[in-house]
Each structure stands twice: as structure tokens, then as C-alpha cells.
N, C-alpha and C. Protein backbone atom coordinates (compact mmCIF):
# COMPACT_ATOMS: atom_id res chain seq x y z
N UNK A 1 108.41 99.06 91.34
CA UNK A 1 108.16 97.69 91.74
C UNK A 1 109.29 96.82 91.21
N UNK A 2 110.00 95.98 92.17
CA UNK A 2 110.75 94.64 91.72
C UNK A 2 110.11 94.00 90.94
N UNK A 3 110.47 93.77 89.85
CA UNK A 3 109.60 92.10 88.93
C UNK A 3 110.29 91.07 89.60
N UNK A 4 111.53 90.96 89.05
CA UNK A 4 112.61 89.91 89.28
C UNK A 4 112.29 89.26 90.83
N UNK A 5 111.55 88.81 91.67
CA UNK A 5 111.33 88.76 92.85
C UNK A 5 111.74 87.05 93.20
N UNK A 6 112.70 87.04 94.17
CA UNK A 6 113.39 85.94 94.91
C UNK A 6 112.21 84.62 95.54
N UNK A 7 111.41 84.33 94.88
CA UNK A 7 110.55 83.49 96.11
C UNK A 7 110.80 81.75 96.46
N UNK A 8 110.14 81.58 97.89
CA UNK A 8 110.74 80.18 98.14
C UNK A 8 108.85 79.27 97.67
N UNK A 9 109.23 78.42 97.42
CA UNK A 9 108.11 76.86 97.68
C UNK A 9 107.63 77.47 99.36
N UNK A 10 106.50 76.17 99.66
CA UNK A 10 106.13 75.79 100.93
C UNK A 10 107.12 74.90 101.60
N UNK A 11 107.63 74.32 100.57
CA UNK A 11 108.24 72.76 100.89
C UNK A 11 109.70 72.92 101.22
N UNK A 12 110.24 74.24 100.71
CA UNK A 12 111.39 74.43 100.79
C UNK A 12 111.81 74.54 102.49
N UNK A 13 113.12 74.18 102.59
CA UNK A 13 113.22 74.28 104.05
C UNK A 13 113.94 75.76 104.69
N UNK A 14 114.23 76.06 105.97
CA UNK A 14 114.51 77.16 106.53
C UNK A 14 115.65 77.63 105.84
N UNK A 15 116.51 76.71 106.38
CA UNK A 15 118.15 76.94 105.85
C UNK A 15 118.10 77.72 104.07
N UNK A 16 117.33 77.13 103.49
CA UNK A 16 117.72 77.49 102.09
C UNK A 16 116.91 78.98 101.78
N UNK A 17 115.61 79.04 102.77
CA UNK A 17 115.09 80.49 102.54
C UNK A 17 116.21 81.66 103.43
N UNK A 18 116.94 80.91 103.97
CA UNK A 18 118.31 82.26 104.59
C UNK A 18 119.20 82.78 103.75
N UNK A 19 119.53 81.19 103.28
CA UNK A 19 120.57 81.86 102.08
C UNK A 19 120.14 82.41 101.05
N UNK A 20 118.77 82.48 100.79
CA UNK A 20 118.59 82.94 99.89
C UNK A 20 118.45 84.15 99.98
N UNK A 21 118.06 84.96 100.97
CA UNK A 21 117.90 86.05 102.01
C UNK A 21 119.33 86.64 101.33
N UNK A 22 120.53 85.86 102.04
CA UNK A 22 121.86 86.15 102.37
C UNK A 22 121.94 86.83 100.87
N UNK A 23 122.14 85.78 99.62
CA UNK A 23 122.94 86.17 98.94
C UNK A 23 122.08 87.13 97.77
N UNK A 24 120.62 87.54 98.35
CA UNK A 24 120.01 88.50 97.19
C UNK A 24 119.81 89.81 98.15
N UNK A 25 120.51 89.86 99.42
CA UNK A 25 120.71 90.86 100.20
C UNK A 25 119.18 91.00 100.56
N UNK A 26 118.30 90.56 100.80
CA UNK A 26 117.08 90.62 101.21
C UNK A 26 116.48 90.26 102.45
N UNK A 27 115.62 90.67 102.65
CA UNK A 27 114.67 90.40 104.22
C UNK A 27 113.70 90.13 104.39
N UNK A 28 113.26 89.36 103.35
CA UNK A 28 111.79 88.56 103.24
C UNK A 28 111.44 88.32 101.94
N UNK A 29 110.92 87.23 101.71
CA UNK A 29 110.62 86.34 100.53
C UNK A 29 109.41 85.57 100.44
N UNK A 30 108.96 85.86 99.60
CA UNK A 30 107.14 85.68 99.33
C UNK A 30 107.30 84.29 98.61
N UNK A 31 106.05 83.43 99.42
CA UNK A 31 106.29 81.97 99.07
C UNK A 31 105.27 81.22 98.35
N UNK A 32 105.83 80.85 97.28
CA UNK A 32 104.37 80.25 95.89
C UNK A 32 104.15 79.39 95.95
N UNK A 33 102.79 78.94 95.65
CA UNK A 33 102.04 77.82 95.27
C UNK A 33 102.59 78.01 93.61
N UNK A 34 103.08 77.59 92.65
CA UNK A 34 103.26 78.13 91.56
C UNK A 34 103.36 79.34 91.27
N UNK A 35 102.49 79.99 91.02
CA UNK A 35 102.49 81.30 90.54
C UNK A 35 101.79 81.77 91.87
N UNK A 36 101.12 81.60 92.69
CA UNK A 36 100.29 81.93 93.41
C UNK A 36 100.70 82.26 95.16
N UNK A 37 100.53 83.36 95.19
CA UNK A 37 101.00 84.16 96.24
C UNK A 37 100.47 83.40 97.79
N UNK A 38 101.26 82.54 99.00
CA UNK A 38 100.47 81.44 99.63
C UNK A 38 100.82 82.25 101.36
N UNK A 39 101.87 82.71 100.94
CA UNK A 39 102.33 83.34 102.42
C UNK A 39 103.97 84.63 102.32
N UNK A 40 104.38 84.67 103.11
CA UNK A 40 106.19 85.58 103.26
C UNK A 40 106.79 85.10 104.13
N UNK A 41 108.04 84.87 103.64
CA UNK A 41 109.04 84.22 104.94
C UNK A 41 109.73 85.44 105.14
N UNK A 42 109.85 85.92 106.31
CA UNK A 42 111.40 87.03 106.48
C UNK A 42 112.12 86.86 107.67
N UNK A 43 113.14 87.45 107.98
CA UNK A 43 113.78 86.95 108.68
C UNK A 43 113.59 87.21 110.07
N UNK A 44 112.39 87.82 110.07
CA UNK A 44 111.94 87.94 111.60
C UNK A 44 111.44 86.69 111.88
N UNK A 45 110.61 86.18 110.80
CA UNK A 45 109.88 84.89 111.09
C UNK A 45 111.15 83.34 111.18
N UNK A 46 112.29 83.90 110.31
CA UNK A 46 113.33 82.68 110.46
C UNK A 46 113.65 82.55 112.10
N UNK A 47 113.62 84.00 112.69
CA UNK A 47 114.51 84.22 113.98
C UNK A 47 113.30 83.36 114.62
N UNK A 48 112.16 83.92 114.94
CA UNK A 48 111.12 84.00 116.19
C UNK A 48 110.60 82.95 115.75
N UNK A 49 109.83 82.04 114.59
CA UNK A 49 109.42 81.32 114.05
C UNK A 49 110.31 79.69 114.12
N UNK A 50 111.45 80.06 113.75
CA UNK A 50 112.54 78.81 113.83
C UNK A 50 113.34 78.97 114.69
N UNK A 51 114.59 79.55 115.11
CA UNK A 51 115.92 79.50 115.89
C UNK A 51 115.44 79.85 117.46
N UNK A 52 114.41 80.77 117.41
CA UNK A 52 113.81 81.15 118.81
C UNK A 52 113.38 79.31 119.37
N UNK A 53 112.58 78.87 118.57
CA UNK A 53 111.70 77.68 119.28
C UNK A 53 112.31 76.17 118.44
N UNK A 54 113.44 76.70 118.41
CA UNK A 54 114.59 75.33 118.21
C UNK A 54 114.16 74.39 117.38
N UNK A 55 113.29 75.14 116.65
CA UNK A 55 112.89 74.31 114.97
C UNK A 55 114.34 74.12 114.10
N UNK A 56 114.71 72.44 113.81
CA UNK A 56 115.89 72.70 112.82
C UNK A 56 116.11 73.60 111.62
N UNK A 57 116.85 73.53 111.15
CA UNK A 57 117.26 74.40 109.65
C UNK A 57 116.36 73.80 108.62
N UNK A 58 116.19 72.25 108.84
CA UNK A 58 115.35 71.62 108.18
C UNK A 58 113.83 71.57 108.06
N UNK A 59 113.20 72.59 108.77
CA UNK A 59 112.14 73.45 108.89
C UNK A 59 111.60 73.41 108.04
N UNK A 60 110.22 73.31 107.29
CA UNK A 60 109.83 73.81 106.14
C UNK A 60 109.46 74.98 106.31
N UNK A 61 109.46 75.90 104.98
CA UNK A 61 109.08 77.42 105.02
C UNK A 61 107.60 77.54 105.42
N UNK A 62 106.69 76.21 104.93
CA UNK A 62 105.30 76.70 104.98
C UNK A 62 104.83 76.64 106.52
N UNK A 63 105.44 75.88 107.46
CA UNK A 63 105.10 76.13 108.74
C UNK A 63 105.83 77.29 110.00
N UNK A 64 106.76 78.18 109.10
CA UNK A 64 107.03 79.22 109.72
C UNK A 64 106.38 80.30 108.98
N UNK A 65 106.34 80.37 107.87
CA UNK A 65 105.72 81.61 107.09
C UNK A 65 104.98 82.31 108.20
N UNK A 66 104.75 84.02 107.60
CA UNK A 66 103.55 84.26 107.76
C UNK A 66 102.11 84.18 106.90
N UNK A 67 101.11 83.72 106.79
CA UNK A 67 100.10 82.85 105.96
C UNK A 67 99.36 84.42 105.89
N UNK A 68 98.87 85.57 106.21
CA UNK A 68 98.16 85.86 105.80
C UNK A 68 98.63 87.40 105.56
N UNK A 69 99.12 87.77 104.32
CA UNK A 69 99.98 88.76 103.68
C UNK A 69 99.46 89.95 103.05
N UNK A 70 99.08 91.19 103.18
CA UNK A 70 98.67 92.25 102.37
C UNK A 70 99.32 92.35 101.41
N UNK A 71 98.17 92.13 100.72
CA UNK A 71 99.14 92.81 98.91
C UNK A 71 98.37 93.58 98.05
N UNK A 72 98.78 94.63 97.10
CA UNK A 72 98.64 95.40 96.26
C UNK A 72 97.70 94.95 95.16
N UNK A 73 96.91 95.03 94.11
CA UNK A 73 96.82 94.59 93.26
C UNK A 73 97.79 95.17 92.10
N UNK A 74 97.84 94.57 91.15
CA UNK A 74 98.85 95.18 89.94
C UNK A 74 98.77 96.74 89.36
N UNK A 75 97.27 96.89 89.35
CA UNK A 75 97.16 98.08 89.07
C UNK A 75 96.52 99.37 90.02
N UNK A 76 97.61 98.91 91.08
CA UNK A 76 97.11 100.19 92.15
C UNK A 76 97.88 101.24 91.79
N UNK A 77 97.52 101.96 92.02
CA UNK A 77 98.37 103.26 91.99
C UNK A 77 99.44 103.20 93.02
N UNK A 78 100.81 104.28 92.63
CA UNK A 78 101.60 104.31 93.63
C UNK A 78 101.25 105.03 94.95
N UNK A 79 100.20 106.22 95.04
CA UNK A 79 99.91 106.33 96.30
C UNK A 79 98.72 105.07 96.74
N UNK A 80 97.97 104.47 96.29
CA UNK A 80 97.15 103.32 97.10
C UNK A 80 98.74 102.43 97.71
N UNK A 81 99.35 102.48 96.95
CA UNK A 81 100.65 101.39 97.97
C UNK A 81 101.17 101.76 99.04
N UNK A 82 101.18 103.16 98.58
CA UNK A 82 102.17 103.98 99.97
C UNK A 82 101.39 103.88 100.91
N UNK A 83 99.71 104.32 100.84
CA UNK A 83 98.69 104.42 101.70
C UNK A 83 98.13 102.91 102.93
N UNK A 84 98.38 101.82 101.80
CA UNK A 84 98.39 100.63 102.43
C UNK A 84 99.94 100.43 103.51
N UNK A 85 100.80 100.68 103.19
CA UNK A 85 101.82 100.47 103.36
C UNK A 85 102.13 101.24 104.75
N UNK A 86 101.40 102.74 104.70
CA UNK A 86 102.18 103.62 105.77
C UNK A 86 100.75 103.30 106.77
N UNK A 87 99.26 102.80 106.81
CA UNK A 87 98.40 102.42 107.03
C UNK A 87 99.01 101.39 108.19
N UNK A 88 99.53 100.09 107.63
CA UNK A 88 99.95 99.02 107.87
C UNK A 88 101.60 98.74 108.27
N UNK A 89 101.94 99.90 108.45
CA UNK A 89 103.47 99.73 108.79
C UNK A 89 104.30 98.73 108.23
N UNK A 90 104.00 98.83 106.68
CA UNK A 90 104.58 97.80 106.06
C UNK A 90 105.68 97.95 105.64
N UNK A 91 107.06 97.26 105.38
CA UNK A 91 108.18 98.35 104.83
C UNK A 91 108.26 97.44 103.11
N UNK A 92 107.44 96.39 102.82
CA UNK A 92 107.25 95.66 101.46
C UNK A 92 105.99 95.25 101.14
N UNK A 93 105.62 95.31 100.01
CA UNK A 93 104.47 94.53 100.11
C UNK A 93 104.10 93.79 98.86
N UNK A 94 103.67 92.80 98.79
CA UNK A 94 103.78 91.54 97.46
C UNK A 94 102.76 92.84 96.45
N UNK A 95 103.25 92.40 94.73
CA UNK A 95 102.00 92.83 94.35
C UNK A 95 101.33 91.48 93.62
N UNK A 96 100.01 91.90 93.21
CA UNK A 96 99.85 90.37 92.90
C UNK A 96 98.35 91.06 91.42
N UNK A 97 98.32 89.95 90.60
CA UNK A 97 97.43 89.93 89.85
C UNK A 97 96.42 88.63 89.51
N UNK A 98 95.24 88.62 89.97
CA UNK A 98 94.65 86.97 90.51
C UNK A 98 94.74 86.51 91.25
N UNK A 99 95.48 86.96 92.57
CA UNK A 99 96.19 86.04 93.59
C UNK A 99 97.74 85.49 93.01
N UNK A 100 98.34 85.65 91.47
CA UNK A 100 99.61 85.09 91.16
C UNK A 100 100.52 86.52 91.64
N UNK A 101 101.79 86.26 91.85
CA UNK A 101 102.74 87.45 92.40
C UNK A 101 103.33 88.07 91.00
N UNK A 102 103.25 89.30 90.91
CA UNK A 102 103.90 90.07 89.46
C UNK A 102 105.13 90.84 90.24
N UNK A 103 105.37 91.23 91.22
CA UNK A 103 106.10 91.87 92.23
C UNK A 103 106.64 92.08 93.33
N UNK A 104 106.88 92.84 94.15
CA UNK A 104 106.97 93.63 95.01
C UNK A 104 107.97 94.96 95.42
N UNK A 105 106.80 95.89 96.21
CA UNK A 105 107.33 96.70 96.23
C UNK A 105 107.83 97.33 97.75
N UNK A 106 108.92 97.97 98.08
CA UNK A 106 109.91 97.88 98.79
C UNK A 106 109.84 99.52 99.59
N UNK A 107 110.45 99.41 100.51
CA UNK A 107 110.77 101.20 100.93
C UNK A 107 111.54 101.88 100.09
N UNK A 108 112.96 100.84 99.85
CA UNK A 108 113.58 101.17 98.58
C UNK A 108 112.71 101.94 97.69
N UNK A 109 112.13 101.20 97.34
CA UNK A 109 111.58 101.26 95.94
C UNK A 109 110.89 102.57 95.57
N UNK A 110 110.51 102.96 97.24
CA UNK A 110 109.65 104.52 96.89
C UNK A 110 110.40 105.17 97.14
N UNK A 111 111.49 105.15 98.15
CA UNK A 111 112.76 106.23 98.26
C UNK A 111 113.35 106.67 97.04
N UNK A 112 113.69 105.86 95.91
CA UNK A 112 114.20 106.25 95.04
C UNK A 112 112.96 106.72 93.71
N UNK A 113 111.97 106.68 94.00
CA UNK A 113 110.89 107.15 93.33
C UNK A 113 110.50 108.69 93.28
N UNK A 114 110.25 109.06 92.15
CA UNK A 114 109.44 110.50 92.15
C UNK A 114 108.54 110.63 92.87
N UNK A 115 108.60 111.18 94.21
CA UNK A 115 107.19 111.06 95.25
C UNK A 115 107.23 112.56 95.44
N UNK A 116 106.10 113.09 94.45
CA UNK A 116 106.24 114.78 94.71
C UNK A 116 105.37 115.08 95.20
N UNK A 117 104.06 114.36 96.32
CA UNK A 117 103.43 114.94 96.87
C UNK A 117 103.81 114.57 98.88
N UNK A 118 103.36 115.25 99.44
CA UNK A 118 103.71 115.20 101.04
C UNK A 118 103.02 113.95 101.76
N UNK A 119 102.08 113.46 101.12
CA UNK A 119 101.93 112.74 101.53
C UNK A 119 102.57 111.21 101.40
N UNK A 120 103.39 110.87 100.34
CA UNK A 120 104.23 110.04 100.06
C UNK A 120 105.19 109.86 100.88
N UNK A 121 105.95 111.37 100.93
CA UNK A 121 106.61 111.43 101.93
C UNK A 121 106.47 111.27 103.20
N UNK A 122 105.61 111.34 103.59
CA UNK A 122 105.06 111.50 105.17
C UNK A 122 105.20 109.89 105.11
N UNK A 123 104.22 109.30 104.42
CA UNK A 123 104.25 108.23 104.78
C UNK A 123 105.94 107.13 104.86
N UNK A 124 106.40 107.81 104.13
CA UNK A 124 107.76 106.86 104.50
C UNK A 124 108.37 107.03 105.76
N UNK A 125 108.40 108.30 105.93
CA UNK A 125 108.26 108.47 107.45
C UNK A 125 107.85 108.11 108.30
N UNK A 126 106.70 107.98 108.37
CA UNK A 126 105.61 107.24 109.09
C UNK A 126 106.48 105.76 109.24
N UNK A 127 106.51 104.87 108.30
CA UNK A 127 106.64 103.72 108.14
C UNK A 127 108.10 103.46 108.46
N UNK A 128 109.25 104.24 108.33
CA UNK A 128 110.67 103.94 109.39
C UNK A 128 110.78 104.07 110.29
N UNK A 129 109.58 104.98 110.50
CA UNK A 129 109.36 105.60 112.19
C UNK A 129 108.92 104.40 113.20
N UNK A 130 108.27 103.83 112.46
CA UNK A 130 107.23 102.27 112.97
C UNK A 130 108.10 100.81 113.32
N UNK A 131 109.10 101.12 111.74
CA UNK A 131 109.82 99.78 112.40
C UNK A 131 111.13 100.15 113.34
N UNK A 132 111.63 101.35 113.39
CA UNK A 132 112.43 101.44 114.53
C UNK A 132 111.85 101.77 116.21
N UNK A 133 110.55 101.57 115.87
CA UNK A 133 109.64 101.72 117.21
C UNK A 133 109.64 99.98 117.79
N UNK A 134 108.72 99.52 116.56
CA UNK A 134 108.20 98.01 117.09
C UNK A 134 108.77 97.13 115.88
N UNK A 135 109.66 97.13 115.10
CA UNK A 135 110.16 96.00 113.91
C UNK A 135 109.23 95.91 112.88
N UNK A 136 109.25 95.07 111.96
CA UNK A 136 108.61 95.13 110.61
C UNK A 136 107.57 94.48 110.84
N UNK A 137 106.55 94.13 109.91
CA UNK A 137 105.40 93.49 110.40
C UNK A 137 105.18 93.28 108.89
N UNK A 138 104.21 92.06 108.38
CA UNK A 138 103.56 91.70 107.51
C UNK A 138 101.68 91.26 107.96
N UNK A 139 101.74 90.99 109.44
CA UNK A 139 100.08 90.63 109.40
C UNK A 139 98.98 91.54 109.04
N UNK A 140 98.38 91.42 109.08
CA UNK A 140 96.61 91.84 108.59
C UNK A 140 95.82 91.83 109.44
């Protein structure tokens, strides 16, 4: 799991959740109420959400987000993540403790992981297989 995790405000606008994208090499960014996990901006939602329907840059994040986000609890196990994840064709998913964000965890994140059973594997499979079918997805 990422700790260190990039997130934007509601209030923040489009333009600044890109660059922020840009320069932490990332593709979606989970957006706080304080500590508190409220929605994910990624850049599917910048494209289809803003530039598709000629929303300025000046956009706020909270009316493109996606608002309703699967997440982990802190102490799931690494196969309950994979399972949610390859379930849900997820390729990230927030983790959270209370509803506040402690994480997230990534395809990365299990690729480079000790995943010594087949089903770990399968599921990553599963889940690259999904977004080069139909793109990434965060809904519920």
C-alpha cells in the first residue's frame, strides 16, 4: 500500500488536479473532506467529466469527481483487496480507516508484491484484461 498518497480538496479546481496527476506520474487522486475519503478524481473523469463537456480548467474537482468509491478497510487482507479489486475491475483502490484515507493500493503495488498463490495472480490478470477491454472504472 502507498501511504504517501497525492489527494486534491473538493474545492480544488480541474487544472490543478492534472498537474498534480502530471508531476506525481499518477492517474487518479482521491479527494478529502480533511481526512475523510469524499470521492476520486482520475483522468478519465478530467477527460469525459471536464474537456469532453467544455467545463473550464476552472472546474471544481467536487463536481467532476467520481462520488461513490470502493475502498478497502485498513485491515483487509491482501487477498480481500485483490478479490475486491479483480471482482470490480479496479486497477486502485483507496484504503481507508473510519471513512479517513490511510492509503492506496495500486496494480503496481501487487505486481511487485509476494503474490504466491494463483489466485492473486489470476486476478491481476483478470483486472488488465478488463481495462484493456473497457478502461478503468472506480463506480460501485
Amino acid at each position: 500500500m502507498t501511504k504517501k498518497v497525492v489527494t486534491c480538496q473538493q474545492d480544488d479546481n480541474s487544472y490543478e488536479a492534472a498537474v498534480k496527476m502530471r508531476d506525481a506520474d499518477i492517474g487518479a487522486i482521491p479527494v478529502v473532506n480533511g481526512d475523510q475519503l469524499v470521492g476520486i478524481v482520475t483522468d478519465r473523469d478530467l477527460v469525459l467529466r471536464g474537456i469532453a463537456e467544455k467545463k473550464p480548467n476552472s472546474q471544481e474537482v467536487g463536481s467532476i469527481m467520481t462520488k461513490e468509491v470502493l475502498t478497502a478497510e485498513e485491515d483487509a487482507t491482501l487477498e480481500e483487496i485483490v478479490r475486491l479489486m479483480s471482482e470490480h475491475q479496479l486497477r486502485r483502490i483507496p484504503v481507508v480507516k473510519n471513512g479517513a484515507l490511510t492509503g492506496i493500493v495500486a496494480l503496481g503495488d501487487l505486481s511487485v508484491e509476494d503474490l504466491s498463490n494463483d489466485r492473486a495472480g489470476d486476478a491481476l490478470t483478470e483486472i488488465s484484461q478488463q481495462d484493456q477491454d473497457h478502461g478503468q472504472g472506480f463506480l460501485h
